[in-house]
C-alpha atoms as a PDB file:
ATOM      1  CA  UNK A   1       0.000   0.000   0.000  1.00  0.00           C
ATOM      2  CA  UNK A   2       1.394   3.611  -0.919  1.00  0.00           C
ATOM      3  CA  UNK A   3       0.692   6.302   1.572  1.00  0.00           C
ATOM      4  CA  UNK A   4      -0.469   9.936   0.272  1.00  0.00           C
ATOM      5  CA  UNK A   5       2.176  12.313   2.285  1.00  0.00           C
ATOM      6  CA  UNK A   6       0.197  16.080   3.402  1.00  0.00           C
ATOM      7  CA  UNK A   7       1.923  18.653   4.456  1.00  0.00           C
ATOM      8  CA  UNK A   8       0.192  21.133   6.506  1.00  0.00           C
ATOM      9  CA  UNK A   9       0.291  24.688   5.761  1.00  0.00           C
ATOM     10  CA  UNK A  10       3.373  24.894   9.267  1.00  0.00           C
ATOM     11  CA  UNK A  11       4.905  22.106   7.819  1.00  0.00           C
ATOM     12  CA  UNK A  12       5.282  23.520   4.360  1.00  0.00           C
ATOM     13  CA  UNK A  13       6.783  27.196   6.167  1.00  0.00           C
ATOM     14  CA  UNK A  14       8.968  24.227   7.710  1.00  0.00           C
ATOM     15  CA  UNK A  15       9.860  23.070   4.374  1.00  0.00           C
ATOM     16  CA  UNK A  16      10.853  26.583   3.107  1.00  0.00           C
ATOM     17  CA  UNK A  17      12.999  26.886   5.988  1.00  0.00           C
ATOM     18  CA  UNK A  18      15.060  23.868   5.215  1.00  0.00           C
ATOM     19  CA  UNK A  19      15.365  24.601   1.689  1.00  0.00           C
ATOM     20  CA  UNK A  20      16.691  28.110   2.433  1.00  0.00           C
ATOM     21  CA  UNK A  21      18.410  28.122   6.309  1.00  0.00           C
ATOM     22  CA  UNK A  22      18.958  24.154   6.270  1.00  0.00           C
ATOM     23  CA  UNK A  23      19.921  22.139   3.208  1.00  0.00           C
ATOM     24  CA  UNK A  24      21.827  19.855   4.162  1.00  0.00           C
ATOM     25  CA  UNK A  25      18.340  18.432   6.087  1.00  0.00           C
ATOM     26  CA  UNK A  26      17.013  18.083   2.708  1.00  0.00           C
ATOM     27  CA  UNK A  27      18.430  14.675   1.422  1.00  0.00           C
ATOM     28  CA  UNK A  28      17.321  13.084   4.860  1.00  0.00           C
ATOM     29  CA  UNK A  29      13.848  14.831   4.797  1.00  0.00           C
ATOM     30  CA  UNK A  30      13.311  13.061   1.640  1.00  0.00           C
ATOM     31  CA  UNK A  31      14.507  10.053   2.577  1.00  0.00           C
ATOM     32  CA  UNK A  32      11.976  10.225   6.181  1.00  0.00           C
ATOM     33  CA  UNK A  33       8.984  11.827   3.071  1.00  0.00           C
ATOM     34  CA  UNK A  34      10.245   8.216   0.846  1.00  0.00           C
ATOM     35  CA  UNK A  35       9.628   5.986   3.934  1.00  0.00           C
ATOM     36  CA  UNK A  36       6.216   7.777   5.070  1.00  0.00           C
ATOM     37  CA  UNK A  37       4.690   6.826   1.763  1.00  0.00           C
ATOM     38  CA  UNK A  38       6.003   3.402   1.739  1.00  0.00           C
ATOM     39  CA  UNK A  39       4.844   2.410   5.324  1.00  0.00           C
ATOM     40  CA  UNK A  40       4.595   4.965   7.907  1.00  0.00           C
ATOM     41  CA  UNK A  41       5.137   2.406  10.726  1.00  0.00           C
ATOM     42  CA  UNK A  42       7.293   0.201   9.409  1.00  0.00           C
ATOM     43  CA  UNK A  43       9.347  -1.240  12.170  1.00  0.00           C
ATOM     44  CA  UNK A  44      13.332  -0.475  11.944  1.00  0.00           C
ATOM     45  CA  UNK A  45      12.671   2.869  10.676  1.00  0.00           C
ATOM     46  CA  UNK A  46      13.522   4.539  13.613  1.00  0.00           C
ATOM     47  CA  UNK A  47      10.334   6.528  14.870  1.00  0.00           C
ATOM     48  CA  UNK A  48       8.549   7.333  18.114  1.00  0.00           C
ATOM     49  CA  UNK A  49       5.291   7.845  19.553  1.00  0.00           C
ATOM     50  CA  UNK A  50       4.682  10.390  21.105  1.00  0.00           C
ATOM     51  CA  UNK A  51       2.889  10.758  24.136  1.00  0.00           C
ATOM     52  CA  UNK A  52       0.914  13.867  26.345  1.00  0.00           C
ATOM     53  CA  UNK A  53      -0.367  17.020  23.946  1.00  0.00           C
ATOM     54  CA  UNK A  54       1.334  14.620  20.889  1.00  0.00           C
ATOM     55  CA  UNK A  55      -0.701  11.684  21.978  1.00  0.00           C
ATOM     56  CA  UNK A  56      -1.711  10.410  18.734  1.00  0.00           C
ATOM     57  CA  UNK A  57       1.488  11.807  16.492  1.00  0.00           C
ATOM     58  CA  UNK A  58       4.782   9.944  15.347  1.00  0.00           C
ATOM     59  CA  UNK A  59       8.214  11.686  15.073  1.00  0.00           C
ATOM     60  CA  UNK A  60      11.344  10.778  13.196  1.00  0.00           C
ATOM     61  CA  UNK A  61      14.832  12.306  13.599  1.00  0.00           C
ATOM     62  CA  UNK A  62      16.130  15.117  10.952  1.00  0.00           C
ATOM     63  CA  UNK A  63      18.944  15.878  13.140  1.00  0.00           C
ATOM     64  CA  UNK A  64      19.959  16.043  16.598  1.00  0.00           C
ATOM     65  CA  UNK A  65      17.190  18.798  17.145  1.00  0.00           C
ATOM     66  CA  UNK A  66      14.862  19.126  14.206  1.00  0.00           C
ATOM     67  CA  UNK A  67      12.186  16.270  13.883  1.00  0.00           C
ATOM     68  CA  UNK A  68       9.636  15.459  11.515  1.00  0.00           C
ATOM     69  CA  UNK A  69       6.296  15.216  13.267  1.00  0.00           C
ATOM     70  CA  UNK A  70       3.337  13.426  11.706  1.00  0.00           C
ATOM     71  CA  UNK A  71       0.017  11.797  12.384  1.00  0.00           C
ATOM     72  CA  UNK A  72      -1.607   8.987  10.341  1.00  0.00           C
ATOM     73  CA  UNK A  73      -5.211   9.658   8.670  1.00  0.00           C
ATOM     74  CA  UNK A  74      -5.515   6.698   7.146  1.00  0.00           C
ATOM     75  CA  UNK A  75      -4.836   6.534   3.744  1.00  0.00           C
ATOM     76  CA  UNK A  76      -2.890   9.849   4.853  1.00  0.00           C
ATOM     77  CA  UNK A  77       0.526  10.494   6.448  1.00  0.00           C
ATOM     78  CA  UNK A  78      -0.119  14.303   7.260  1.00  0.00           C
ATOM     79  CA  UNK A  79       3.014  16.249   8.651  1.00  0.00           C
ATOM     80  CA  UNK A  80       2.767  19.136  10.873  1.00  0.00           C
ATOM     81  CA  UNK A  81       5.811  19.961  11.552  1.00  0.00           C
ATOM     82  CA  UNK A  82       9.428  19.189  10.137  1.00  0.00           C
ATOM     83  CA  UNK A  83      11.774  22.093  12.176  1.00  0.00           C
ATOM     84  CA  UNK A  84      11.987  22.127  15.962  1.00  0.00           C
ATOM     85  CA  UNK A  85      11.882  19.469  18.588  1.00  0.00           C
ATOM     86  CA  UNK A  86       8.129  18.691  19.046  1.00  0.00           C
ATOM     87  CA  UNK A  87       7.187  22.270  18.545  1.00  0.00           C
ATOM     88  CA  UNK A  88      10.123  24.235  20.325  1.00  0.00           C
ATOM     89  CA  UNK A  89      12.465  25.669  17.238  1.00  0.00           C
END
């Protein structure tokens, strides 16, 4: 099953960010947008759940700070956020 991949309207700001203050986040981003469609819980892929406020949203790692912060909608993988760590930036 392919996954559609959303990007809210924060999430695509995020996205501009990266491209302009952080590229060198963009090959992993990709790589973290590649997985989502393919199986946004496939297990090895290295991401969390989160819990409290979150409850109900995955991250995965961009760097030692950024993550990428999603929840799924089934058929959907939307992202909220892709800068920050869990809504701190």
């Amino acid at each position: 099953m392919t996954w559609t991949v959303l990007y809210t309207t924060a999430a695509q700001r995020d996205v501009k960010t990266i491209r302009k203050r952080y590229p060198h986040l963009l090959p992993r981003l990709s790589a973290i947008d590649a997985q989502l469609q393919q199986d946004p819980q496939a297990p090895g892929q290295g991401y969390h759940a989160l819990l409290g406020d979150l409850s109900g949203h995955y991250s995965r790692r961009l760097d030692n700070f950024h993550r990428v912060v999603y929840r799924i909608e089934r058929p959907d993988v939307v992202v909220v956020s892709c800068l920050g760590h869990y809504g701190d930036s």
